[in-house]
C-alpha atoms as a PDB file:
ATOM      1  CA  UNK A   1      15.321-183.465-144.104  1.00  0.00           C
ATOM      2  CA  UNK A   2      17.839-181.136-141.951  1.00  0.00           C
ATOM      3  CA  UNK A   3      18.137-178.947-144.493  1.00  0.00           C
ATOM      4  CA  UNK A   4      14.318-178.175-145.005  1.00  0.00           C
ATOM      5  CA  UNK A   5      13.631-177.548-141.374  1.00  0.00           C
ATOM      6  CA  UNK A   6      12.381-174.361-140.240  1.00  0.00           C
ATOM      7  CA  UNK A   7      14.427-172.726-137.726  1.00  0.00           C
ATOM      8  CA  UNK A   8      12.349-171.490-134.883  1.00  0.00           C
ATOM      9  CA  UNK A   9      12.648-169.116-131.599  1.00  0.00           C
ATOM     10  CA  UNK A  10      12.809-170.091-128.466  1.00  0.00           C
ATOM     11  CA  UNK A  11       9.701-169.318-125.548  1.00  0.00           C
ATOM     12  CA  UNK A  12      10.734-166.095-124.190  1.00  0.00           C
ATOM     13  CA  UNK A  13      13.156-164.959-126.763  1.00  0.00           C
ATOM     14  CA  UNK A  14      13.720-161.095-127.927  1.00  0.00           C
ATOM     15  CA  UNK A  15      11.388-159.523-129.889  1.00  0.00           C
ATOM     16  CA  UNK A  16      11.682-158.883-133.428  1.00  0.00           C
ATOM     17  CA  UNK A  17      10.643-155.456-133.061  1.00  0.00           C
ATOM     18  CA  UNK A  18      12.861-152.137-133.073  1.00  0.00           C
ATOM     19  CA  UNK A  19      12.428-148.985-130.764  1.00  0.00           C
ATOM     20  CA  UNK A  20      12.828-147.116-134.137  1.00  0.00           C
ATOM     21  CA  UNK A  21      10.461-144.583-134.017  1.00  0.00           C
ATOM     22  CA  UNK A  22       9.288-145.035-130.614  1.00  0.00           C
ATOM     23  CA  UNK A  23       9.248-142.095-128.463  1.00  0.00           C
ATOM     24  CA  UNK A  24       9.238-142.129-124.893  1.00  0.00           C
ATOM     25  CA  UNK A  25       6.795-140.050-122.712  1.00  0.00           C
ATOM     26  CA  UNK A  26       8.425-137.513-121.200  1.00  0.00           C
ATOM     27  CA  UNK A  27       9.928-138.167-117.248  1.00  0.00           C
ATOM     28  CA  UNK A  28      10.811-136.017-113.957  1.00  0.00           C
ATOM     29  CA  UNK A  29      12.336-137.450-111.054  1.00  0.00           C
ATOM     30  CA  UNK A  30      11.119-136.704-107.351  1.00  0.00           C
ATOM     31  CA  UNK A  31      13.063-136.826-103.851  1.00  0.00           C
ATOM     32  CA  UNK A  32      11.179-138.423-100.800  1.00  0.00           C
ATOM     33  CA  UNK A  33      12.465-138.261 -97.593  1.00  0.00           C
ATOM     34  CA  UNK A  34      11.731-140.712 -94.928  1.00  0.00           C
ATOM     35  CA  UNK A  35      11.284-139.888 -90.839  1.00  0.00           C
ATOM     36  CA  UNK A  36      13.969-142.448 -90.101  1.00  0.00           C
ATOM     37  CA  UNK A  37      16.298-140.065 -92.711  1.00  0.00           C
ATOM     38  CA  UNK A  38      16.256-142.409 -95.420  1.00  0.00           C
ATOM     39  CA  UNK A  39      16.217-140.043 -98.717  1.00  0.00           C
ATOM     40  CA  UNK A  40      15.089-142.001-102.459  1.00  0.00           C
ATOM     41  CA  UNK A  41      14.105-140.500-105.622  1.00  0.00           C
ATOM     42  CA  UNK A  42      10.977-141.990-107.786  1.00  0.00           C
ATOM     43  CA  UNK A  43      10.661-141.117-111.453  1.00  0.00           C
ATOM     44  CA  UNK A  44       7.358-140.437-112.976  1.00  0.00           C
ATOM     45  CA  UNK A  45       5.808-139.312-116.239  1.00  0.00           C
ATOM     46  CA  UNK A  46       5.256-135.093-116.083  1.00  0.00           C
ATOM     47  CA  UNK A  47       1.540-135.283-116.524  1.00  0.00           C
ATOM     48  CA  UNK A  48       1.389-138.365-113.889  1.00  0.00           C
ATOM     49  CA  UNK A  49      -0.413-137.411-110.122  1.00  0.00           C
ATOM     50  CA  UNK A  50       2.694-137.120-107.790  1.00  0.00           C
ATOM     51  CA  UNK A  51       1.451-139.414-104.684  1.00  0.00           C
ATOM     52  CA  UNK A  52       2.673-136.794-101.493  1.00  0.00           C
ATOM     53  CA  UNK A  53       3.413-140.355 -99.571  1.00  0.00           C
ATOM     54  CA  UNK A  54       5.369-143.083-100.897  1.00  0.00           C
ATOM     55  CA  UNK A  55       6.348-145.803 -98.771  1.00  0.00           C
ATOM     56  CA  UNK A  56      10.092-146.263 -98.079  1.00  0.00           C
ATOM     57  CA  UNK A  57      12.004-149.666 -97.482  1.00  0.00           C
ATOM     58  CA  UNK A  58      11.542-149.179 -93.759  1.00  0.00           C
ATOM     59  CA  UNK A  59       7.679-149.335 -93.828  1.00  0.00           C
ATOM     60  CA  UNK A  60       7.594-145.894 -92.463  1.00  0.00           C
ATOM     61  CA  UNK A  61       5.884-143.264 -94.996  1.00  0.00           C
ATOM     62  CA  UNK A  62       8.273-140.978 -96.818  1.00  0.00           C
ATOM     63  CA  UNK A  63       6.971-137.552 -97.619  1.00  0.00           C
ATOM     64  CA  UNK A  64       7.688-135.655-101.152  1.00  0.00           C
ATOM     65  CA  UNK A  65      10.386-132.356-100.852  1.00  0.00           C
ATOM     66  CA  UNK A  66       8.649-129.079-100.402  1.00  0.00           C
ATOM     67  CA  UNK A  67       5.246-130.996-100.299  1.00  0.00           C
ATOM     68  CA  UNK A  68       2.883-131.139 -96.641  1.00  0.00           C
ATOM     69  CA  UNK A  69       2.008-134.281 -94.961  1.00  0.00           C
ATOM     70  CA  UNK A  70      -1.854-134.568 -96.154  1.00  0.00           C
ATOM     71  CA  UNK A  71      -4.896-134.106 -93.493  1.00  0.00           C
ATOM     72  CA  UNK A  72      -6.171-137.556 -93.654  1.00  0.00           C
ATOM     73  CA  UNK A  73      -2.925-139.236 -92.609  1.00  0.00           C
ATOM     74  CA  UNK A  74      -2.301-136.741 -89.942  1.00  0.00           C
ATOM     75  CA  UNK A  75      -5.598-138.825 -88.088  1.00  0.00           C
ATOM     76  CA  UNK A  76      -5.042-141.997 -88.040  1.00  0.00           C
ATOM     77  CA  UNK A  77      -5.454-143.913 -84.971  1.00  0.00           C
ATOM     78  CA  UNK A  78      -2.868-145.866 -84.417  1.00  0.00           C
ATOM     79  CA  UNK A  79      -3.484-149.973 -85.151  1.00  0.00           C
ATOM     80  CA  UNK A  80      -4.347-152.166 -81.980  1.00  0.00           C
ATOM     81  CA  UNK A  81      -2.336-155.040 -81.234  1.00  0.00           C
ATOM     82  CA  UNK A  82      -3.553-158.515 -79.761  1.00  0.00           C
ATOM     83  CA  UNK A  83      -1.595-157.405 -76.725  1.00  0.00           C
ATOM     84  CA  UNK A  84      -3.960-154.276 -76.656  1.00  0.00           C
ATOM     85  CA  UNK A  85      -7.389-156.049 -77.166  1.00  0.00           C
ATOM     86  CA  UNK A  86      -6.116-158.331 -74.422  1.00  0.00           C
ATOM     87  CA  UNK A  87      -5.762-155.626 -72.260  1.00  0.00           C
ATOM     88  CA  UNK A  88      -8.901-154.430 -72.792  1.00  0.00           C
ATOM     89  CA  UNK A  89     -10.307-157.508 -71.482  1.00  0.00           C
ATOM     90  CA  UNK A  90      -8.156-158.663 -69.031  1.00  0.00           C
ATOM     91  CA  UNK A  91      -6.089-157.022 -66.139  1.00  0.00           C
ATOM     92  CA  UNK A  92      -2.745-158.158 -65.588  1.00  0.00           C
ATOM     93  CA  UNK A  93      -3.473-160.282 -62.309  1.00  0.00           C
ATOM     94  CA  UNK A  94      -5.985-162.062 -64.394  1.00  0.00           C
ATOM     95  CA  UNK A  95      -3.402-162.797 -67.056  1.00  0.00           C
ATOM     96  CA  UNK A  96      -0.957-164.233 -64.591  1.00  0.00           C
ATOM     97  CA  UNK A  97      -2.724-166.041 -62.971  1.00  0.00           C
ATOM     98  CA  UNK A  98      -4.152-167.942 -66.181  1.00  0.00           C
ATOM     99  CA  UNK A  99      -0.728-168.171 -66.629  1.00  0.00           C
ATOM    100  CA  UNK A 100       0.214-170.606 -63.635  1.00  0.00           C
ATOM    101  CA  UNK A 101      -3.312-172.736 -64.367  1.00  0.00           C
ATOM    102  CA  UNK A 102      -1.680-173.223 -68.081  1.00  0.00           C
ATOM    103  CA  UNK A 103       2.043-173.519 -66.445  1.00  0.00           C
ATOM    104  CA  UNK A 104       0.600-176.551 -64.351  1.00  0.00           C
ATOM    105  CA  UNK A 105      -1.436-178.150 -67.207  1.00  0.00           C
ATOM    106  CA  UNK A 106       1.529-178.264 -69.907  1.00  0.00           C
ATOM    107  CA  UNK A 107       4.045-179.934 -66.568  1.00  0.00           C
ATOM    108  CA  UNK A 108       1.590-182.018 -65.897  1.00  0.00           C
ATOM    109  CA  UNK A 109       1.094-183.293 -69.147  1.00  0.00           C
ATOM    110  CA  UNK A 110       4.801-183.163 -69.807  1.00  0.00           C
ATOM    111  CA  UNK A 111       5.555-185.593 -66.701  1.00  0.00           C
ATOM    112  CA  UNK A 112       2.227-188.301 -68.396  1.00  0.00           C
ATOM    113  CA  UNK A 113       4.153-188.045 -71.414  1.00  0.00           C
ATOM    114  CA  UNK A 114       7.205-189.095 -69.406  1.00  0.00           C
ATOM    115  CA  UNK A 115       6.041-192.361 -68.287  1.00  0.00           C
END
């Protein structure tokens, strides 16, 4: 029986196809440079839309060489924080002092606990 068994592939083994004859679209590479002076270069097909922004490792946007920052970006408000909202609400004498009643509650509790 061993020698009529078929010999398979494994999952996720190569394919059986060549790149003969395949041609690959042609590329162009592109420099970004970050704020933070981080500099990386993207490759893209020539007939692709070159994004002006690309985001670098940092988080911070990285703008294409010899390209202007768009309008829209130039806009945005920057993003509230809970500490912001908070503020908005509260003053700072309000916030302290909610934080002795909640400084009493969790010794308080933390001396029950205790016995």
């Amino acid at each position: 029986m061993a020698e009529r068994s078929l010999r398979g592939m494994k999952i996720g083994a190569s394919s059986l196809e060549t790149d003969e004859g395949v041609r690959f679209v042609a590329r162009s590479e592109y420099t970004y440079t970050c704020p933070n002076g981080h500099v990386f270069h993207k490759t893209f097909a020539e007939e692709a839309d070159v994004p002006a922004l690309w985001e670098c490792h940092c988080g911070a946007n990285a703008l294409l060489e010899n390209a202007e920052e768009p309008e829209d970006t130039k806009k945005a408000k920057p993003q509230r924080t809970h500490w912001d909202m908070l503020r908005e609400r509260r003053t700072i004498e309000e916030l302290d002092e909610l934080l002795e009643e909640r400084m009493e509650l969790i010794t308080k509790r933390g001396l029950r606990s205790r016995l």
